[in-house]
Protein backbone atom coordinates (compact mmCIF):
# COMPACT_ATOMS: atom_id res chain seq x y z
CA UNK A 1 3.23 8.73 -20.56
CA UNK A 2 0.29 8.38 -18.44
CA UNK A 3 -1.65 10.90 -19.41
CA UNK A 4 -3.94 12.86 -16.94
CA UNK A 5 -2.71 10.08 -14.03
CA UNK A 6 -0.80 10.58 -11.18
CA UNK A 7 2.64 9.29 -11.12
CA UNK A 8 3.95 8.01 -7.55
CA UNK A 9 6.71 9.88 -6.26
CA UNK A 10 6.01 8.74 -2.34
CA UNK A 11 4.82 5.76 -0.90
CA UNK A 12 0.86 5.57 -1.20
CA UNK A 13 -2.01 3.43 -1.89
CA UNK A 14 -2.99 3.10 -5.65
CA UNK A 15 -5.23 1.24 -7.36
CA UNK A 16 -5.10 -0.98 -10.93
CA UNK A 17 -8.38 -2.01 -12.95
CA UNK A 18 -8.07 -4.72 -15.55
CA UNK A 19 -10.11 -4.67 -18.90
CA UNK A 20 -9.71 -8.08 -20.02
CA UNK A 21 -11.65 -10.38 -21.96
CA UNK A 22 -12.11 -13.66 -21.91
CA UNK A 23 -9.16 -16.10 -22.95
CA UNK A 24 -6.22 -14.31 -20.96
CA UNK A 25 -4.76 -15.87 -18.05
CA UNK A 26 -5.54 -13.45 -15.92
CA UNK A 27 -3.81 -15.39 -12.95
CA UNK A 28 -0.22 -14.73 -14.81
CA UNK A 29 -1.01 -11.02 -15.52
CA UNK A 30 -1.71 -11.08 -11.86
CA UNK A 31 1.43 -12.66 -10.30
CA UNK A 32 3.61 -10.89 -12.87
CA UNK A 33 2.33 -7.24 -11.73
CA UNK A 34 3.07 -8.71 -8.28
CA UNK A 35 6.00 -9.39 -8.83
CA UNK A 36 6.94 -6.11 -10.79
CA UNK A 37 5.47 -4.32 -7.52
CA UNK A 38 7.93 -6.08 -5.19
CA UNK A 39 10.89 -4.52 -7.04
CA UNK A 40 9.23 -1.26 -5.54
CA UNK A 41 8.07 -2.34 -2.56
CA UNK A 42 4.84 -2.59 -3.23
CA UNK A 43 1.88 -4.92 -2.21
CA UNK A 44 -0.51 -6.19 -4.57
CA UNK A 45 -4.20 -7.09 -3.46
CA UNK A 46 -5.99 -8.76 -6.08
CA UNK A 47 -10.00 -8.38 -5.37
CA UNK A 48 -11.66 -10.89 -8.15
CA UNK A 49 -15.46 -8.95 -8.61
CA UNK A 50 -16.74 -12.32 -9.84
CA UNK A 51 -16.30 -13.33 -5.74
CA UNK A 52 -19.51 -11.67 -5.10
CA UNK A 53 -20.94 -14.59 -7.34
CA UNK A 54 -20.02 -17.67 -5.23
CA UNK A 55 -20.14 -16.00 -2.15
CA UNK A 56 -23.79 -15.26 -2.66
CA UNK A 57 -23.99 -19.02 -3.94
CA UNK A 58 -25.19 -17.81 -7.47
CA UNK A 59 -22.82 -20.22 -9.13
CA UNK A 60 -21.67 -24.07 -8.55
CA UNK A 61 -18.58 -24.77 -7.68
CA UNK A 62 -18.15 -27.17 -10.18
CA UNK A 63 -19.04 -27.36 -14.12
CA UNK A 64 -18.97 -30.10 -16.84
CA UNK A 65 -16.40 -27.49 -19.18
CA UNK A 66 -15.16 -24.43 -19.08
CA UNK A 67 -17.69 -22.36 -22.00
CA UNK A 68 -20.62 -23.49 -19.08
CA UNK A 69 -18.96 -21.98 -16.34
CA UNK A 70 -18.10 -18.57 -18.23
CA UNK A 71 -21.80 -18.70 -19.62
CA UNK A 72 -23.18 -19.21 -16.15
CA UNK A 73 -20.90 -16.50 -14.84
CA UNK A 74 -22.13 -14.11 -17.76
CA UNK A 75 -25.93 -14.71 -17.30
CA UNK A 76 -25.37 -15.03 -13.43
CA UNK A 77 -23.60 -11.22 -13.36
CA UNK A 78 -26.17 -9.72 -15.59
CA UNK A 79 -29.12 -11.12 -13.75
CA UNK A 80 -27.41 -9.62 -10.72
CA UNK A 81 -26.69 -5.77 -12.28
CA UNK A 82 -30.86 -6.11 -13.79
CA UNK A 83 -31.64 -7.19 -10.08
CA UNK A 84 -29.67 -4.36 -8.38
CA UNK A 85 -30.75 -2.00 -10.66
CA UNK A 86 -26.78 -0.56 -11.04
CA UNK A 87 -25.00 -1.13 -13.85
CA UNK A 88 -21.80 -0.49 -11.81
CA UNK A 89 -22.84 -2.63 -9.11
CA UNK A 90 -19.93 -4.73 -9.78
CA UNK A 91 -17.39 -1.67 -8.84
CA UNK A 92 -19.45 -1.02 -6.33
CA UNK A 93 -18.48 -4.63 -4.55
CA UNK A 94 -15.14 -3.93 -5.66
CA UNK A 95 -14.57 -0.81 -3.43
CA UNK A 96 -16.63 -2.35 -0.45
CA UNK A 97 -13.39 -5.31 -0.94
CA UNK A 98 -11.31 -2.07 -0.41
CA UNK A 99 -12.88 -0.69 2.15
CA UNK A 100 -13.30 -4.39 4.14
CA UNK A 101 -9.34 -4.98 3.73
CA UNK A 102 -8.47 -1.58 5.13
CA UNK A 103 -10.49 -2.20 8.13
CA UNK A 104 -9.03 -5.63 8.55
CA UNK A 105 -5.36 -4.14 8.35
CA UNK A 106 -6.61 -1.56 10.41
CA UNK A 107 -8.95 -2.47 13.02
CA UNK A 108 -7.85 -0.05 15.95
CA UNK A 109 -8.35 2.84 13.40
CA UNK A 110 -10.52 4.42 11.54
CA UNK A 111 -9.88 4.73 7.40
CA UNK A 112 -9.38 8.16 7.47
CA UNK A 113 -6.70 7.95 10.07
CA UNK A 114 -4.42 5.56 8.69
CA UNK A 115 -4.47 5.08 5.04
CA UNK A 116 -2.43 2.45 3.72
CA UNK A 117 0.53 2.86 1.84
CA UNK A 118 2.59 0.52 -0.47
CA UNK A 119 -0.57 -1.64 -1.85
CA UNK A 120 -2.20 -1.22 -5.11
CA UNK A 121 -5.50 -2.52 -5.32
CA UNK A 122 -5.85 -4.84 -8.51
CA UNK A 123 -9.72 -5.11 -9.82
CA UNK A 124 -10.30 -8.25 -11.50
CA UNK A 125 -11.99 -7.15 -14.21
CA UNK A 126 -13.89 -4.82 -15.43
CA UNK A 127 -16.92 -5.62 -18.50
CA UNK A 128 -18.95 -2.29 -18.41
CA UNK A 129 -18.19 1.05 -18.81
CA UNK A 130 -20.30 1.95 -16.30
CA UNK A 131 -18.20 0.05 -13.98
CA UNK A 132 -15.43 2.39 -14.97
CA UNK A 133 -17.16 5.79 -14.44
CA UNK A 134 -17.84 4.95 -11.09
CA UNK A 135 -14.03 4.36 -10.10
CA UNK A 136 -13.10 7.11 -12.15
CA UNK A 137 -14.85 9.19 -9.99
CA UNK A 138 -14.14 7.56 -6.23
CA UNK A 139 -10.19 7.29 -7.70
CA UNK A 140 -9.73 10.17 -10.03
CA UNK A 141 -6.32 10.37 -11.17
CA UNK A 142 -5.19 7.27 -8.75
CA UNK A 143 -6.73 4.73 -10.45
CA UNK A 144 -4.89 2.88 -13.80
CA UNK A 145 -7.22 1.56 -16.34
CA UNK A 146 -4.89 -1.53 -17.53
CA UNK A 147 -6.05 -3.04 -21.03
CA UNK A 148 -4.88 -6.96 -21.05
CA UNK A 149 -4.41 -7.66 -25.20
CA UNK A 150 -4.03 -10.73 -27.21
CA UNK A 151 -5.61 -11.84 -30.45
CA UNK A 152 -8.67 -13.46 -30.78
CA UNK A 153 -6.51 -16.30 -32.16
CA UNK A 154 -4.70 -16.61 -29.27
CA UNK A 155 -7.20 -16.40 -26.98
CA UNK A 156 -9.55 -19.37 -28.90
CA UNK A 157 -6.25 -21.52 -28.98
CA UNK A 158 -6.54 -20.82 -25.19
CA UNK A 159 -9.75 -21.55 -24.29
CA UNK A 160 -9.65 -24.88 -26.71
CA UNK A 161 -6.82 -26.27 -24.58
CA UNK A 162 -8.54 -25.50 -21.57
CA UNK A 163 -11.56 -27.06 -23.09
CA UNK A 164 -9.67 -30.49 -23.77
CA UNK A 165 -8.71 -30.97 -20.31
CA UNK A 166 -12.13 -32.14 -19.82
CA UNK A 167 -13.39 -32.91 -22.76
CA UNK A 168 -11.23 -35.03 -24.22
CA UNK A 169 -12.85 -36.81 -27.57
CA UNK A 170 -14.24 -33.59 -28.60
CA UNK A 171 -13.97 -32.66 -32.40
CA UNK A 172 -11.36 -29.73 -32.25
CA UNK A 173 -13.26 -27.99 -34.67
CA UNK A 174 -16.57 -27.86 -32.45
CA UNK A 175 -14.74 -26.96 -29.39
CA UNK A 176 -13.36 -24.05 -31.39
CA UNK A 177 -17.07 -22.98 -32.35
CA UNK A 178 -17.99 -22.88 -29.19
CA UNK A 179 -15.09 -21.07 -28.18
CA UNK A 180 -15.30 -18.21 -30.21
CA UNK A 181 -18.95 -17.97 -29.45
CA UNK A 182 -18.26 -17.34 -25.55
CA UNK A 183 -15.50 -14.52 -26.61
CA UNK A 184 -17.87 -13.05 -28.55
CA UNK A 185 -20.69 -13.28 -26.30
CA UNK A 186 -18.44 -11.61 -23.84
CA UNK A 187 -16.88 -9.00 -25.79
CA UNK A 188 -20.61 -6.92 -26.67
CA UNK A 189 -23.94 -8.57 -25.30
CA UNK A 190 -25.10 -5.04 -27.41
CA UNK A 191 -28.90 -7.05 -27.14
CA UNK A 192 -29.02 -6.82 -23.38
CA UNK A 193 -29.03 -3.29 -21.42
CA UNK A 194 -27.69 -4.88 -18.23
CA UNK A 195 -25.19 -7.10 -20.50
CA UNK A 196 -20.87 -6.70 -20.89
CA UNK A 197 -19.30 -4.56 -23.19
CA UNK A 198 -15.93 -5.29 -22.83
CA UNK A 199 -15.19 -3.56 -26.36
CA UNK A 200 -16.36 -0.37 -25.32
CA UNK A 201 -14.58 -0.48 -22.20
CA UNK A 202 -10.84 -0.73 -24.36
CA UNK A 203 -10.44 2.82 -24.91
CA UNK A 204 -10.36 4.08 -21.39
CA UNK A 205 -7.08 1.49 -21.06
CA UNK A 206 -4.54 3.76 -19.83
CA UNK A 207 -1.70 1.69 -20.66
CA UNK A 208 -2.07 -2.19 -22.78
CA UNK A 209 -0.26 -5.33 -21.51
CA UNK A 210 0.44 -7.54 -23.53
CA UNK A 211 -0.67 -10.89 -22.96
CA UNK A 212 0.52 -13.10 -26.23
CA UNK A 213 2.85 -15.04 -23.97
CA UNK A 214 3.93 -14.80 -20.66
CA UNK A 215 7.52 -13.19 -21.23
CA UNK A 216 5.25 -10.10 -23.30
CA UNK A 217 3.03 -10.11 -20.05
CA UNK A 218 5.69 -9.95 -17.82
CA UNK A 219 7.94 -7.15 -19.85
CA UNK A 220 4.49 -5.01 -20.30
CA UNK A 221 4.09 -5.05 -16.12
CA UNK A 222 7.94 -4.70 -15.82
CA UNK A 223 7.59 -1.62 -18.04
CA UNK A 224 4.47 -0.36 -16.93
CA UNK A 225 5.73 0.19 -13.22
CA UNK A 226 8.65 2.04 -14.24
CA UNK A 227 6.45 4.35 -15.57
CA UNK A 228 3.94 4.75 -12.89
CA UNK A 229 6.78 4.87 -10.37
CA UNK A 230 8.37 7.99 -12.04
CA UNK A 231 10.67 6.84 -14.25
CA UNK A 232 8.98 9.05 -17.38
CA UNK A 233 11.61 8.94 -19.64
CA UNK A 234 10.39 5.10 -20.68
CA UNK A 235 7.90 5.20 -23.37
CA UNK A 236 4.62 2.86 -22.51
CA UNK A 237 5.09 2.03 -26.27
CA UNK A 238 8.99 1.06 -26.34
């Protein structure tokens, strides 16, 4: 079970958090809780917290491999939470996504009037805990906590094959270096107060998807939506 959340019994707007580190392909773990969500008739709005980095122009659109652009992403996003002064500034942006897409749907109205039902908010992805206290208390019991899991192997086998689209001629063996440096970099940057944390963030997951291949990802969102939609006889753990 979920403990301590609220399971939907009636249409309403809900919410979804990912804590996911770097090596997942967070674009399948997106379109297969989509698609999960359609078999309830649900909506999924994906709001990437990153965004607030190239629409501010803090990062270039393009990069020479892929460890550079999740470096530049890292040191971009601390030098922003340092600047702000709010370690949950990126939550922060998160809910003002909300908050912006409800008064798009609903322009005639105000937010309190007309509430939307059938969407859950996805937040794309969480590195602080911070980040999560801050939810936790705007959401409360409507807000999931979703931990995305895969092995460190996997998810250096990943980023290598990423890596030799465009860097083909690389020695294997240096691209893997340099791989598991960024995953570590972004699982604990302990040595920075305004750094990620990813690690410490895991045990607030309320449920764990499993992201070793894409039929475990899908099964884990299949799975995890019969829960939430109050179907508590499945165990999160079958």
């Amino acid at each position: 079970m979920l403990k301590g959340k609220e399971i939907l019994t009636e249409p309403k707007e809900a919410f979804f958090a990912l804590i996911a580190p770097i090596g997942i392909d967070l674009s399948i773990v997106n379109e297969e809780l989509s698609e999960a969500l359609k078999i309830v008739s649900y909506y999924a709005n994906e709001i990437r917290l990153t965004d607030i980095l190239t629409q501010a122009k803090l990062v270039p659109d393009k990069f020479s491999n892929e460890v550079s652009r999740y470096q530049t992403y890292i040191d971009e996003g601390d030098k922003l939470v340092r600047k702000a002064k709010k370690k949950d500034f990126f939550s922060l942006y998160g809910i003002a996504r909300v908050l912006q897409w409800s008064r798009e749907k609903y322009p005639d109205k105000k937010r309190e009037d007309e509430i939307p039902t059938r969407v859950v908010h996805i937040f794309r992805q969480l590195k602080r805990v911070d980040e999560i206290k801050t939810l936790e208390r705007i959401y409360g019991r409507n807000i999931l906590y979703l931990g995305c899991y895969a092995s460190k192997k996997d998810r250096t086998n990943y980023l290598v094959n990423k890596m030799l689209k465009t860097q083909r001629g690389e020695n294997k063996s240096k691209l893997e270096s340099e791989a598991l440096a960024i995953i570590s970099t972004d699982e604990d940057e302990r040595d920075k107060p305004h750094g990620q944390k990813i690690i410490d963030c895991y045990p607030y997951a309320d449920f764990i998807i499993d992201c070793s291949s894409r039929a475990s990802i899908k099964k884990s969102c299949r799975r995890l939506i019969e829960i939430f939609f109050g179907q508590p006889f499945i165990s999160p753990n079958e």
